[in-house]
PDBML (XML) file of the C-alpha atoms, coordinates in Angstrom:
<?xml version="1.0" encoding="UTF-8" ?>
<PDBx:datablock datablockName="MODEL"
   xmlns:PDBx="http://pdbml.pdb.org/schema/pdbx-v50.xsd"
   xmlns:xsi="http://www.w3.org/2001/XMLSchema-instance"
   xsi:schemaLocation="http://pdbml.pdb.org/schema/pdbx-v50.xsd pdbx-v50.xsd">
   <PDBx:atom_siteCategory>
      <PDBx:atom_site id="1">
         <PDBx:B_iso_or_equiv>0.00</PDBx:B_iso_or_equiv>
         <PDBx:Cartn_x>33.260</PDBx:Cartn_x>
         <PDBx:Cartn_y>59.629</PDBx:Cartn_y>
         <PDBx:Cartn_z>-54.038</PDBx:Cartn_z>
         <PDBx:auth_asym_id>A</PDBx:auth_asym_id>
         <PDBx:auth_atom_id>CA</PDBx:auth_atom_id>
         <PDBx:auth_comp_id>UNK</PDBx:auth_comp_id>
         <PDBx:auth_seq_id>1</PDBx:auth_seq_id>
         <PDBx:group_PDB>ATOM</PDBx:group_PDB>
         <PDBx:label_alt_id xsi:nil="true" />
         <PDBx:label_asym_id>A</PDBx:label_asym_id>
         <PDBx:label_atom_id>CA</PDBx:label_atom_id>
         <PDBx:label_comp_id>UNK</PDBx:label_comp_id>
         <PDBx:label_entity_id>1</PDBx:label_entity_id>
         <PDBx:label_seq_id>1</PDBx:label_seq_id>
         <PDBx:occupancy>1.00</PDBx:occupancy>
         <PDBx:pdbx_PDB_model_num>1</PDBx:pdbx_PDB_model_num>
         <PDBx:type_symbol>C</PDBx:type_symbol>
      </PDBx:atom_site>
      <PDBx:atom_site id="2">
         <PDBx:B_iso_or_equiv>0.00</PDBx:B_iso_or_equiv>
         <PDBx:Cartn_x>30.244</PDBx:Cartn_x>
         <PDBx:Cartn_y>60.037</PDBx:Cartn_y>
         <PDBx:Cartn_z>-51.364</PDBx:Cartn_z>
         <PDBx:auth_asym_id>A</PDBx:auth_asym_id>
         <PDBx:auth_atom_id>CA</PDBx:auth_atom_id>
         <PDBx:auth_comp_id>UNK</PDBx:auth_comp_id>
         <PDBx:auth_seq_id>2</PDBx:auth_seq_id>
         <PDBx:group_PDB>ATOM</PDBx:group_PDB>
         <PDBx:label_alt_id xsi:nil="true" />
         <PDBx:label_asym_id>A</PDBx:label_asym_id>
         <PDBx:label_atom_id>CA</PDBx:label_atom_id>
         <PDBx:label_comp_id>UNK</PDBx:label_comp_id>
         <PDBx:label_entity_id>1</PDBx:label_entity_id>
         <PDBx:label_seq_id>2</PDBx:label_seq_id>
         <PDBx:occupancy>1.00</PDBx:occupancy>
         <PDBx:pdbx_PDB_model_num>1</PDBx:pdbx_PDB_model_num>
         <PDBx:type_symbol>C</PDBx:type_symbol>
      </PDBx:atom_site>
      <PDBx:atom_site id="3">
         <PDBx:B_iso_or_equiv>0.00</PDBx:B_iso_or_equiv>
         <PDBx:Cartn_x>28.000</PDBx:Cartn_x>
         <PDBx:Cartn_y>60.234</PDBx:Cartn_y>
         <PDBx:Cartn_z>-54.048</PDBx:Cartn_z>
         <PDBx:auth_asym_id>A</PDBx:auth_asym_id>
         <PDBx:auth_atom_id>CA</PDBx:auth_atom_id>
         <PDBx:auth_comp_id>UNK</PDBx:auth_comp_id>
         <PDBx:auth_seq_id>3</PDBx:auth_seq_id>
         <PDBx:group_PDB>ATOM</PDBx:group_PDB>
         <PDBx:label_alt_id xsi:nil="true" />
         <PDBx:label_asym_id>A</PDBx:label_asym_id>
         <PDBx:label_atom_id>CA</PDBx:label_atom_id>
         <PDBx:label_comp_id>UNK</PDBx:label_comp_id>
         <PDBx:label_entity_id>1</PDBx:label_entity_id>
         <PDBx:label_seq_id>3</PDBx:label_seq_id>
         <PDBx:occupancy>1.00</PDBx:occupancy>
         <PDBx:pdbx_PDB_model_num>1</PDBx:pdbx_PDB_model_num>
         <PDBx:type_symbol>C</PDBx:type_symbol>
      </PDBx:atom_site>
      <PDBx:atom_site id="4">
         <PDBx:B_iso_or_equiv>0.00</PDBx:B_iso_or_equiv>
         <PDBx:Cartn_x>29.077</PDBx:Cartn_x>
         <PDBx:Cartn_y>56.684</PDBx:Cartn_y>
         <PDBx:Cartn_z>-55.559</PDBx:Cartn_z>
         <PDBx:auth_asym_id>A</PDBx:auth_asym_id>
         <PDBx:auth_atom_id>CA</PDBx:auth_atom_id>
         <PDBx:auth_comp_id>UNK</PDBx:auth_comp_id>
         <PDBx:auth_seq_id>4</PDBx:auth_seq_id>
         <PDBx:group_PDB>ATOM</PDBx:group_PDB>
         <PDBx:label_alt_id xsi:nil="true" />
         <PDBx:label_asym_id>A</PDBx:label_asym_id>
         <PDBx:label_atom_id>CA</PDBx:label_atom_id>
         <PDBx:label_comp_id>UNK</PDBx:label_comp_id>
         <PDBx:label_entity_id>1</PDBx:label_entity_id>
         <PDBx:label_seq_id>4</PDBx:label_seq_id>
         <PDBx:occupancy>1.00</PDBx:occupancy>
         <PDBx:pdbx_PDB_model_num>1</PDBx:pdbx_PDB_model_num>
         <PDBx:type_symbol>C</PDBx:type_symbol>
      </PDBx:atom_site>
      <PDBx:atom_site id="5">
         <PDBx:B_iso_or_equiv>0.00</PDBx:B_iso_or_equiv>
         <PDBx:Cartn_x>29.432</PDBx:Cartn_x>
         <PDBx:Cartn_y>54.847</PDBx:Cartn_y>
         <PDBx:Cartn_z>-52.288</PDBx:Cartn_z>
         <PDBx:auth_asym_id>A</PDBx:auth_asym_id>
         <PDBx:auth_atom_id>CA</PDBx:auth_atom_id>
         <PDBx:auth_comp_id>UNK</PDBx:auth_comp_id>
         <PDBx:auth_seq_id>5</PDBx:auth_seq_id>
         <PDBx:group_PDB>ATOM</PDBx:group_PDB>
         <PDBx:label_alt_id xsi:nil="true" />
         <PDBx:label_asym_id>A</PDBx:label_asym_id>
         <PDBx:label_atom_id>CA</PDBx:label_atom_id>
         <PDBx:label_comp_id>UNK</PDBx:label_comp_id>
         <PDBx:label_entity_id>1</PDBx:label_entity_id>
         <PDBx:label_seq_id>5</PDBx:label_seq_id>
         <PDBx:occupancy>1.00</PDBx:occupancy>
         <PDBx:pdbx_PDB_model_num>1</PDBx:pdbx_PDB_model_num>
         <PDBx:type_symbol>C</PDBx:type_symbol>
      </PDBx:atom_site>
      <PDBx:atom_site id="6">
         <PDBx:B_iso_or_equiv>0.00</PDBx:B_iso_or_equiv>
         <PDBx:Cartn_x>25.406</PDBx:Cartn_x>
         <PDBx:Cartn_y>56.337</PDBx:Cartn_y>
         <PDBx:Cartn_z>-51.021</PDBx:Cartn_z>
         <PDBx:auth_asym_id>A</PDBx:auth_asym_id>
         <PDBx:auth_atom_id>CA</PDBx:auth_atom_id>
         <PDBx:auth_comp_id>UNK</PDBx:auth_comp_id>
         <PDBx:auth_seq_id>6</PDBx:auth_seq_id>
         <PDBx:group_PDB>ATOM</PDBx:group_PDB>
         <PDBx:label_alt_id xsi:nil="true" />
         <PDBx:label_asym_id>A</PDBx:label_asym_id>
         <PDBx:label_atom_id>CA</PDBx:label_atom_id>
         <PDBx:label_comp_id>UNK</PDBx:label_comp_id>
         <PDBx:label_entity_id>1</PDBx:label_entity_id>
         <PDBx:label_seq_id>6</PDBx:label_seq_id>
         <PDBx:occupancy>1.00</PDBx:occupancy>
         <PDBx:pdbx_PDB_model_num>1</PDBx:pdbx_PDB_model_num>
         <PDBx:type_symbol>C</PDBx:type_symbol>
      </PDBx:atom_site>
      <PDBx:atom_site id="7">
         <PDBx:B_iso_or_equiv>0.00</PDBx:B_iso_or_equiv>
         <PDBx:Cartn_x>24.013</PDBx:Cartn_x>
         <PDBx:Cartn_y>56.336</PDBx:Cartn_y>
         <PDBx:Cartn_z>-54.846</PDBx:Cartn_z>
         <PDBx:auth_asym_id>A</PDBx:auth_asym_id>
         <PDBx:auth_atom_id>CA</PDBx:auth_atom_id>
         <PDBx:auth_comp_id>UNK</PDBx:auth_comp_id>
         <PDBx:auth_seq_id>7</PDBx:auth_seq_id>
         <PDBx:group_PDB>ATOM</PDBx:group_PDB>
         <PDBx:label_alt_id xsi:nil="true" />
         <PDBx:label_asym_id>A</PDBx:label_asym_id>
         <PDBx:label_atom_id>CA</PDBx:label_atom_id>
         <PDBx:label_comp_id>UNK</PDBx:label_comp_id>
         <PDBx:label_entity_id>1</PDBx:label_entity_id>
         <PDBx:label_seq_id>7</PDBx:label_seq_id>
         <PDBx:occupancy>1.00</PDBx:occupancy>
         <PDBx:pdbx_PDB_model_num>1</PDBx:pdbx_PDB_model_num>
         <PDBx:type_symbol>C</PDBx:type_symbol>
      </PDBx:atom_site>
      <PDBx:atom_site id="8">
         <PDBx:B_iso_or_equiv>0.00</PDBx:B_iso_or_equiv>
         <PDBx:Cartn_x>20.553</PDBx:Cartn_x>
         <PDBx:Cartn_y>57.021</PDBx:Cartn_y>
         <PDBx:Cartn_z>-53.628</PDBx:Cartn_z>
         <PDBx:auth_asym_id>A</PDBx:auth_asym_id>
         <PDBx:auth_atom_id>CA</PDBx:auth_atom_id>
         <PDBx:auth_comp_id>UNK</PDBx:auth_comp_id>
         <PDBx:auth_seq_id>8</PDBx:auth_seq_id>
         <PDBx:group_PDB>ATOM</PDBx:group_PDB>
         <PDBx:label_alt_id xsi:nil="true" />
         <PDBx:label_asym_id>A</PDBx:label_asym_id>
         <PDBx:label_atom_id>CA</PDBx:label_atom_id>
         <PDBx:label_comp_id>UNK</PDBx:label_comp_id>
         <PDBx:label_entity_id>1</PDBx:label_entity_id>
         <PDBx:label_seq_id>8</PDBx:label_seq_id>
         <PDBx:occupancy>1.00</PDBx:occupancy>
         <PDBx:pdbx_PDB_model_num>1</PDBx:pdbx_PDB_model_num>
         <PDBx:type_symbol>C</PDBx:type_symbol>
      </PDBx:atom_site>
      <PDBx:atom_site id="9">
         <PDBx:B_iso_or_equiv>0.00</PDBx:B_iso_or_equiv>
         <PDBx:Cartn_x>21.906</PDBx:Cartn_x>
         <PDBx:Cartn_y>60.131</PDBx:Cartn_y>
         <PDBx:Cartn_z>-51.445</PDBx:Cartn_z>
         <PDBx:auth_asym_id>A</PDBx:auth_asym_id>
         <PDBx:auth_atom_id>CA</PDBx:auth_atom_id>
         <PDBx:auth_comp_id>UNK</PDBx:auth_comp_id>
         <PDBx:auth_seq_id>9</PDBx:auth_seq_id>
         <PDBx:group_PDB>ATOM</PDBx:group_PDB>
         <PDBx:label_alt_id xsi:nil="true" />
         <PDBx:label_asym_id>A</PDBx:label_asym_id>
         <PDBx:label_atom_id>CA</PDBx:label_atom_id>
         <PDBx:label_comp_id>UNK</PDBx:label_comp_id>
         <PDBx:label_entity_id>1</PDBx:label_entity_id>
         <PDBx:label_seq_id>9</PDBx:label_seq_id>
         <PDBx:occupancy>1.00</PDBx:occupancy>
         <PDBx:pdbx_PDB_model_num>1</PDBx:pdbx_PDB_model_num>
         <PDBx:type_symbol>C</PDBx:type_symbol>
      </PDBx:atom_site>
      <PDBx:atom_site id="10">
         <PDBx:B_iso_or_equiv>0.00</PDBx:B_iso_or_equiv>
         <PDBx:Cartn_x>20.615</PDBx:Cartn_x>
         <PDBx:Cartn_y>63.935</PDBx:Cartn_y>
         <PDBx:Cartn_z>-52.423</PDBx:Cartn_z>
         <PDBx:auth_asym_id>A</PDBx:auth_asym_id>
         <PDBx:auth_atom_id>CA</PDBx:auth_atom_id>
         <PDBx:auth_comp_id>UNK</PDBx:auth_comp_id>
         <PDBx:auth_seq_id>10</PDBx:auth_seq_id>
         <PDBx:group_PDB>ATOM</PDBx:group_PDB>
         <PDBx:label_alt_id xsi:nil="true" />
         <PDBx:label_asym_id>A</PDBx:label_asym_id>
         <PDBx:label_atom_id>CA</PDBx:label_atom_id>
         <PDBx:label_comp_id>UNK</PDBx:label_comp_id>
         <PDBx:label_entity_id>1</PDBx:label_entity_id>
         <PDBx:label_seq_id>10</PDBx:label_seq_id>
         <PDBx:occupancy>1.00</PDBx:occupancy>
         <PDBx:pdbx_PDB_model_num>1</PDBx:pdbx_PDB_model_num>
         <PDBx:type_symbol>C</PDBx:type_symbol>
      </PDBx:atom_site>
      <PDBx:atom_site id="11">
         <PDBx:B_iso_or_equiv>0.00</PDBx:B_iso_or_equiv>
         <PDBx:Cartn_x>23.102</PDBx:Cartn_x>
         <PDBx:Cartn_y>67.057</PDBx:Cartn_y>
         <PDBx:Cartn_z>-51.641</PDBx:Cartn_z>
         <PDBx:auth_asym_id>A</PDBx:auth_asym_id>
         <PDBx:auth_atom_id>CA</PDBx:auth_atom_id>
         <PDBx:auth_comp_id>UNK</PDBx:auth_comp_id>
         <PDBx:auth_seq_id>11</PDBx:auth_seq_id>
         <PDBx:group_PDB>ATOM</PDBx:group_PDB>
         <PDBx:label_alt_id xsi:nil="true" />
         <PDBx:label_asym_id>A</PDBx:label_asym_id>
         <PDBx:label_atom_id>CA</PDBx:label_atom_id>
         <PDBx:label_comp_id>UNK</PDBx:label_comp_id>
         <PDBx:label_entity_id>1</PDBx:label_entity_id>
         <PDBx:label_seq_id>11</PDBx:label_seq_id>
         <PDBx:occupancy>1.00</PDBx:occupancy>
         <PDBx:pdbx_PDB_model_num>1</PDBx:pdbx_PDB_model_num>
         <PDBx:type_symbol>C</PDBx:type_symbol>
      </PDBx:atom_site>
      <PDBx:atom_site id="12">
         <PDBx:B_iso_or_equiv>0.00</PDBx:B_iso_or_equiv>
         <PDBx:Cartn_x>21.145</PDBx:Cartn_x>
         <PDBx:Cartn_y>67.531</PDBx:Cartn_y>
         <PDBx:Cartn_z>-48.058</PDBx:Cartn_z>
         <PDBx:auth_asym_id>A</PDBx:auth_asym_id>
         <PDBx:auth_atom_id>CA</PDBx:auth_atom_id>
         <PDBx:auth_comp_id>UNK</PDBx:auth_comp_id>
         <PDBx:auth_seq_id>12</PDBx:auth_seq_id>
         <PDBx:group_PDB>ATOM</PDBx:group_PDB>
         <PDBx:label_alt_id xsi:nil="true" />
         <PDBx:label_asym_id>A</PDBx:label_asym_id>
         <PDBx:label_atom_id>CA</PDBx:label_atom_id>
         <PDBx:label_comp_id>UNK</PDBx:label_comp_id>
         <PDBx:label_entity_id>1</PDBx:label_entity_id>
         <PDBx:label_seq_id>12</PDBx:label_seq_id>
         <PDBx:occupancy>1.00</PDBx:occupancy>
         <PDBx:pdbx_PDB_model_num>1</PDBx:pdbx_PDB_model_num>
         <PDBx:type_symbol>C</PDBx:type_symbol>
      </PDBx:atom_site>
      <PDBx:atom_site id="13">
         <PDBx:B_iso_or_equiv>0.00</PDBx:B_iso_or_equiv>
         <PDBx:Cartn_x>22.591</PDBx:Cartn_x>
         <PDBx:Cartn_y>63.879</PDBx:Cartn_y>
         <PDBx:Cartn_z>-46.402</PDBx:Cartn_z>
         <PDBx:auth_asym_id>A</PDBx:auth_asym_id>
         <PDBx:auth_atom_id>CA</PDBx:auth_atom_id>
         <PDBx:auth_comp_id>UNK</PDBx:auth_comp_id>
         <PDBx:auth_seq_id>13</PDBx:auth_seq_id>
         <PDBx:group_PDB>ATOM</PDBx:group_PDB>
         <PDBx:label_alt_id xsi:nil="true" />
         <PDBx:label_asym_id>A</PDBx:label_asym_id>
         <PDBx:label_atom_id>CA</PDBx:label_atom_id>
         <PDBx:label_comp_id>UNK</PDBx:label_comp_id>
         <PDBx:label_entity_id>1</PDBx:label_entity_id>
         <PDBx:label_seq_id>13</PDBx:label_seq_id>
         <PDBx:occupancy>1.00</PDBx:occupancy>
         <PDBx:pdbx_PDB_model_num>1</PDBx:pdbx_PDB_model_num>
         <PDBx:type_symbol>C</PDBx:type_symbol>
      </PDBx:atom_site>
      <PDBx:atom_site id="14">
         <PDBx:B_iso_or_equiv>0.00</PDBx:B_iso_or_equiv>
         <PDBx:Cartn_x>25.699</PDBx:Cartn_x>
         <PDBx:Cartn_y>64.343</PDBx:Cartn_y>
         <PDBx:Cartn_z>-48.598</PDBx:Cartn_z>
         <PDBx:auth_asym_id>A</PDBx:auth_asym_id>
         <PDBx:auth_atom_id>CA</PDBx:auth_atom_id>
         <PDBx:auth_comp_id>UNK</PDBx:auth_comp_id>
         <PDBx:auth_seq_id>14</PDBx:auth_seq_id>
         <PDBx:group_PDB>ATOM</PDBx:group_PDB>
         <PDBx:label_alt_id xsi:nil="true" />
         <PDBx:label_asym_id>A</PDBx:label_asym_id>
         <PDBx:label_atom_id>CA</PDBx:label_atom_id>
         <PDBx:label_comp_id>UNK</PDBx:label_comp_id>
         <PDBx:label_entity_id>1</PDBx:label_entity_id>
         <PDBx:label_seq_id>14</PDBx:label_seq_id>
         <PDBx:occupancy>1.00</PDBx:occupancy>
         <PDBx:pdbx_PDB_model_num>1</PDBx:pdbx_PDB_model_num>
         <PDBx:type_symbol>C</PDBx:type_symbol>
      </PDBx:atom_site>
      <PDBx:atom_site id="15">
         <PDBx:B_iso_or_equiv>0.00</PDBx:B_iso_or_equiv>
         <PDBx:Cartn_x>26.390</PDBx:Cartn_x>
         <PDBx:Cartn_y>67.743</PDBx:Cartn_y>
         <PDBx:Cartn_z>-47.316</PDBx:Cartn_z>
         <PDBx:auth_asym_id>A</PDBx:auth_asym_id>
         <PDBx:auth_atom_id>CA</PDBx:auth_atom_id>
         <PDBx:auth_comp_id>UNK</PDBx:auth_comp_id>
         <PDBx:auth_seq_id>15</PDBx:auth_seq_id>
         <PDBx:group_PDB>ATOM</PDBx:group_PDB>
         <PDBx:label_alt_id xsi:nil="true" />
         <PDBx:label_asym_id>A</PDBx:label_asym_id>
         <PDBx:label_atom_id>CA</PDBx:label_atom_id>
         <PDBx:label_comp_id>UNK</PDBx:label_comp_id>
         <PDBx:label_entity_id>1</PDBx:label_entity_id>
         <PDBx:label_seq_id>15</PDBx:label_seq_id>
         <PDBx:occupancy>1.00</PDBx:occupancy>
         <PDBx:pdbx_PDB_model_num>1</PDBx:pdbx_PDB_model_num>
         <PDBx:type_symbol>C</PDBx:type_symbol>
      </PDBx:atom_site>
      <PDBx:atom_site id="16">
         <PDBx:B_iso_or_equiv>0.00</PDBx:B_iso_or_equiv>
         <PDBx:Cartn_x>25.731</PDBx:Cartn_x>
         <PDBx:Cartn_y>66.459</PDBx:Cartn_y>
         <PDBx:Cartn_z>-43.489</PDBx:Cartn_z>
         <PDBx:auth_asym_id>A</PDBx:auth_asym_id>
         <PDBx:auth_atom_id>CA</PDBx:auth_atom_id>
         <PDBx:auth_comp_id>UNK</PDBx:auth_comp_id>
         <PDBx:auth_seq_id>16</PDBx:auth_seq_id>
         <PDBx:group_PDB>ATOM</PDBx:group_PDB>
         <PDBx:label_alt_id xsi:nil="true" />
         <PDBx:label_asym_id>A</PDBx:label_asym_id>
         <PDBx:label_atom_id>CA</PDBx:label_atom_id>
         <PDBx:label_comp_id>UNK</PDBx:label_comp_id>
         <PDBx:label_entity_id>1</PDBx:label_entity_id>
         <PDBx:label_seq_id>16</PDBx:label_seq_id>
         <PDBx:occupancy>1.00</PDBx:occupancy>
         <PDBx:pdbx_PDB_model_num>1</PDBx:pdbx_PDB_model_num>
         <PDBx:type_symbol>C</PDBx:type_symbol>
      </PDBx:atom_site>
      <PDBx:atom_site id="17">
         <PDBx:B_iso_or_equiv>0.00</PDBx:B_iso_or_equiv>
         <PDBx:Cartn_x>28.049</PDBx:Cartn_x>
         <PDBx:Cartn_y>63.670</PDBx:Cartn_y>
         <PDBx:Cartn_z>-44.184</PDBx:Cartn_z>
         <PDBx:auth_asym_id>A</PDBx:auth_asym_id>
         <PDBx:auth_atom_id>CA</PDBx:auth_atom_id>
         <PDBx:auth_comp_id>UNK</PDBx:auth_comp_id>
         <PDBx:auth_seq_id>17</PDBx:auth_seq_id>
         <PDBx:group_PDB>ATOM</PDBx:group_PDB>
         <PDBx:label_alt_id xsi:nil="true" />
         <PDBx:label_asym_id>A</PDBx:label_asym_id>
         <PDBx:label_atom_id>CA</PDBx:label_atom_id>
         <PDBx:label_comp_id>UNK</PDBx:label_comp_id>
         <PDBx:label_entity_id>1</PDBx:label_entity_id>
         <PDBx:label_seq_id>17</PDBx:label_seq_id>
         <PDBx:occupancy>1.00</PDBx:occupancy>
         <PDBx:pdbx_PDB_model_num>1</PDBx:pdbx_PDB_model_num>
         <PDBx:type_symbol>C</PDBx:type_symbol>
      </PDBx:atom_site>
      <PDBx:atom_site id="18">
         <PDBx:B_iso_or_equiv>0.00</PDBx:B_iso_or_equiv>
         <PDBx:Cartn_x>31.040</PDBx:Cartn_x>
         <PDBx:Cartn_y>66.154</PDBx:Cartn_y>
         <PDBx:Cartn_z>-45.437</PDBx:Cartn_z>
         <PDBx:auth_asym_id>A</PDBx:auth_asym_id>
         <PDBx:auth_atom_id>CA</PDBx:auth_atom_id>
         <PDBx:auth_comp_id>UNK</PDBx:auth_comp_id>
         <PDBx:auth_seq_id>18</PDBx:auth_seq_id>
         <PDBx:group_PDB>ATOM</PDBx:group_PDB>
         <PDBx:label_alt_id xsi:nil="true" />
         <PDBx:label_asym_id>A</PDBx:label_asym_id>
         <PDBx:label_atom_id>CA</PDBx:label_atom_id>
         <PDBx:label_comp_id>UNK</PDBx:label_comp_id>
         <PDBx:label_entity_id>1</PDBx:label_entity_id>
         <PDBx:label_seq_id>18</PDBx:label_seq_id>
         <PDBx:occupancy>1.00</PDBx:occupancy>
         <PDBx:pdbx_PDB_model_num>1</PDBx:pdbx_PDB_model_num>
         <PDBx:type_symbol>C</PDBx:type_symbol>
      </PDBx:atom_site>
      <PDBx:atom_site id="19">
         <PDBx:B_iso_or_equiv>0.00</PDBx:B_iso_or_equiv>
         <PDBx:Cartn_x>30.017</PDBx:Cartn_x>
         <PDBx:Cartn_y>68.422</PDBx:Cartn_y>
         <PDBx:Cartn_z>-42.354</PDBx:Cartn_z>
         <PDBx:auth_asym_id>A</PDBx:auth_asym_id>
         <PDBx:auth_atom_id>CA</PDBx:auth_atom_id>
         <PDBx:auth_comp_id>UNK</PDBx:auth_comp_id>
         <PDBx:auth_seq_id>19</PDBx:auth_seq_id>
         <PDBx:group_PDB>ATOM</PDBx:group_PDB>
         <PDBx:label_alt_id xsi:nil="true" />
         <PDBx:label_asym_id>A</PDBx:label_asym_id>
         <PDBx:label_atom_id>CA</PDBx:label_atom_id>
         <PDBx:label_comp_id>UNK</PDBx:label_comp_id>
         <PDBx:label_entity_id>1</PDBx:label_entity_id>
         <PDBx:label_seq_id>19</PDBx:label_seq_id>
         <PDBx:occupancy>1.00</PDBx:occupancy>
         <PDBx:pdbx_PDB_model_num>1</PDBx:pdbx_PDB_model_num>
         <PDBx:type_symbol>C</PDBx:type_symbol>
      </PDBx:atom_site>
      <PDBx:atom_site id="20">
         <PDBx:B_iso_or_equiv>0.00</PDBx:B_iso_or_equiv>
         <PDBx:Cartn_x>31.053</PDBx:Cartn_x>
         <PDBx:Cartn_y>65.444</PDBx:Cartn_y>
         <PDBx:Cartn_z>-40.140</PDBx:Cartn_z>
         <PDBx:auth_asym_id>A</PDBx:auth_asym_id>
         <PDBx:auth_atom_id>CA</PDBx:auth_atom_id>
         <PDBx:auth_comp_id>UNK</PDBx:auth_comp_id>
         <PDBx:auth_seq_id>20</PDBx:auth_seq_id>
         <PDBx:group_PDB>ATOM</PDBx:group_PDB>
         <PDBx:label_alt_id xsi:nil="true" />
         <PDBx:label_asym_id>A</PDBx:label_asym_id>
         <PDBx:label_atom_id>CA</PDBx:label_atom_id>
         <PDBx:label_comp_id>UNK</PDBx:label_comp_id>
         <PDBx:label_entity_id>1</PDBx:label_entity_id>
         <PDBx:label_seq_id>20</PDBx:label_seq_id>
         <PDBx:occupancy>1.00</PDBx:occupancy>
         <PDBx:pdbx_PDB_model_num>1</PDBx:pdbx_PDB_model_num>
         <PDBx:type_symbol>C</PDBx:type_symbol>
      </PDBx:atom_site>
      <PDBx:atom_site id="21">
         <PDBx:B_iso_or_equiv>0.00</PDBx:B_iso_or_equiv>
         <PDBx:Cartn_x>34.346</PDBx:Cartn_x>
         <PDBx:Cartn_y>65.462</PDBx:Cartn_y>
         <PDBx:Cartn_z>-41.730</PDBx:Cartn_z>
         <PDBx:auth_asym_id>A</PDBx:auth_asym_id>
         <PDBx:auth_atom_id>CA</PDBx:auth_atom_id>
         <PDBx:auth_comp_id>UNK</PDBx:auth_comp_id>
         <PDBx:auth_seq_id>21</PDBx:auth_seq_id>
         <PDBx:group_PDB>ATOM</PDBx:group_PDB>
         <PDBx:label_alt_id xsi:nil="true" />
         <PDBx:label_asym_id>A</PDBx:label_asym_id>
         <PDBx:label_atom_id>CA</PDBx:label_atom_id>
         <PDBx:label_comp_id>UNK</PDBx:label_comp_id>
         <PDBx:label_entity_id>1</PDBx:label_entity_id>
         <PDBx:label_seq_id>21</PDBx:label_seq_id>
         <PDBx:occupancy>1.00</PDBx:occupancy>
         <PDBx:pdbx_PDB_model_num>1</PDBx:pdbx_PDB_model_num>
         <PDBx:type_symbol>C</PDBx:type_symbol>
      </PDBx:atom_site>
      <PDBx:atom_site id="22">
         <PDBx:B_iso_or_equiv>0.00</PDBx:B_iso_or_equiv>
         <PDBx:Cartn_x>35.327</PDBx:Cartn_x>
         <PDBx:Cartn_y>68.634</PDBx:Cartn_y>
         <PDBx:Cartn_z>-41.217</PDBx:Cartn_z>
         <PDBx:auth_asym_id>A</PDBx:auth_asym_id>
         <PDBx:auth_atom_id>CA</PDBx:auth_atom_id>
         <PDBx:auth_comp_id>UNK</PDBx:auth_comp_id>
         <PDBx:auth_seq_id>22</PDBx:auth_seq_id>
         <PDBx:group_PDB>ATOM</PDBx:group_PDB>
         <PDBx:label_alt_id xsi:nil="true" />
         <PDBx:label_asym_id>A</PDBx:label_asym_id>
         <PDBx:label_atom_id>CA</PDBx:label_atom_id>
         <PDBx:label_comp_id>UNK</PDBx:label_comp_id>
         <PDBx:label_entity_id>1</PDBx:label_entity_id>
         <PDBx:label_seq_id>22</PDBx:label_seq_id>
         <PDBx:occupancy>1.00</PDBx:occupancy>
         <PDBx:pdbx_PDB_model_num>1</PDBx:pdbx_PDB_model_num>
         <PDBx:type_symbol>C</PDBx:type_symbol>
      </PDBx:atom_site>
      <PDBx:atom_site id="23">
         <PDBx:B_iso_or_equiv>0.00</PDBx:B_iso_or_equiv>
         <PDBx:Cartn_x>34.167</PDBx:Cartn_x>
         <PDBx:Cartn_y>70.056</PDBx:Cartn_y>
         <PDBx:Cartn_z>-44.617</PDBx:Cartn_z>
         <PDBx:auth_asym_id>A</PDBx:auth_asym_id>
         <PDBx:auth_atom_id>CA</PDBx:auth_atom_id>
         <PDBx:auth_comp_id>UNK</PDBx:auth_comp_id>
         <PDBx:auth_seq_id>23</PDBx:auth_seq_id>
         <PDBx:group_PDB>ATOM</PDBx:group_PDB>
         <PDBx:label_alt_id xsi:nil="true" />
         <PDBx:label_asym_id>A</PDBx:label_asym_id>
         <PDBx:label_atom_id>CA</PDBx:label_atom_id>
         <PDBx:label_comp_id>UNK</PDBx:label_comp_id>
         <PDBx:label_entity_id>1</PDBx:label_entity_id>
         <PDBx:label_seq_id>23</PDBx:label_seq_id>
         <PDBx:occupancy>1.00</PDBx:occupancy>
         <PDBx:pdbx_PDB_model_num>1</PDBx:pdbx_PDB_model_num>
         <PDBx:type_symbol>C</PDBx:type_symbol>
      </PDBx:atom_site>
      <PDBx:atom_site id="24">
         <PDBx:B_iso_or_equiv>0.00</PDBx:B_iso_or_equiv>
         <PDBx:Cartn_x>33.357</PDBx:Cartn_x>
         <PDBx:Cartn_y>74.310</PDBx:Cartn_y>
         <PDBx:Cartn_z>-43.366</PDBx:Cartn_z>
         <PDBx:auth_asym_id>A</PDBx:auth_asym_id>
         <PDBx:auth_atom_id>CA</PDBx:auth_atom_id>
         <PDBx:auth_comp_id>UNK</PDBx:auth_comp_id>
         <PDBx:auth_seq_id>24</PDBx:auth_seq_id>
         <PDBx:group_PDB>ATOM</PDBx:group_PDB>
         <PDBx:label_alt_id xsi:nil="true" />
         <PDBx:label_asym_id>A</PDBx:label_asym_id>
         <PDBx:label_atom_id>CA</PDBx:label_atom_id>
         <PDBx:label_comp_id>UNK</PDBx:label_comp_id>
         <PDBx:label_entity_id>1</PDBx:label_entity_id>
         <PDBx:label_seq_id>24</PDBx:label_seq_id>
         <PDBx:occupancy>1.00</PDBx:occupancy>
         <PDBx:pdbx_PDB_model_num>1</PDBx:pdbx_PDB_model_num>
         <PDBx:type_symbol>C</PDBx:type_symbol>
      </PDBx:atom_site>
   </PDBx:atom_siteCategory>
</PDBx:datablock>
């Protein structure tokens, strides 16, 4: 879902992003 809503996103910004929601 991340990854269709920032298409031009890698894993680093994607993993940051599911860091700030709580993602361990």
């Amino acid at each position: 879902a991340l990854a269709v809503e920032r298409r031009r996103f890698g894993y680093r910004r994607l993993f940051v992003l599911l860091r700030r929601e709580g993602e361990p």
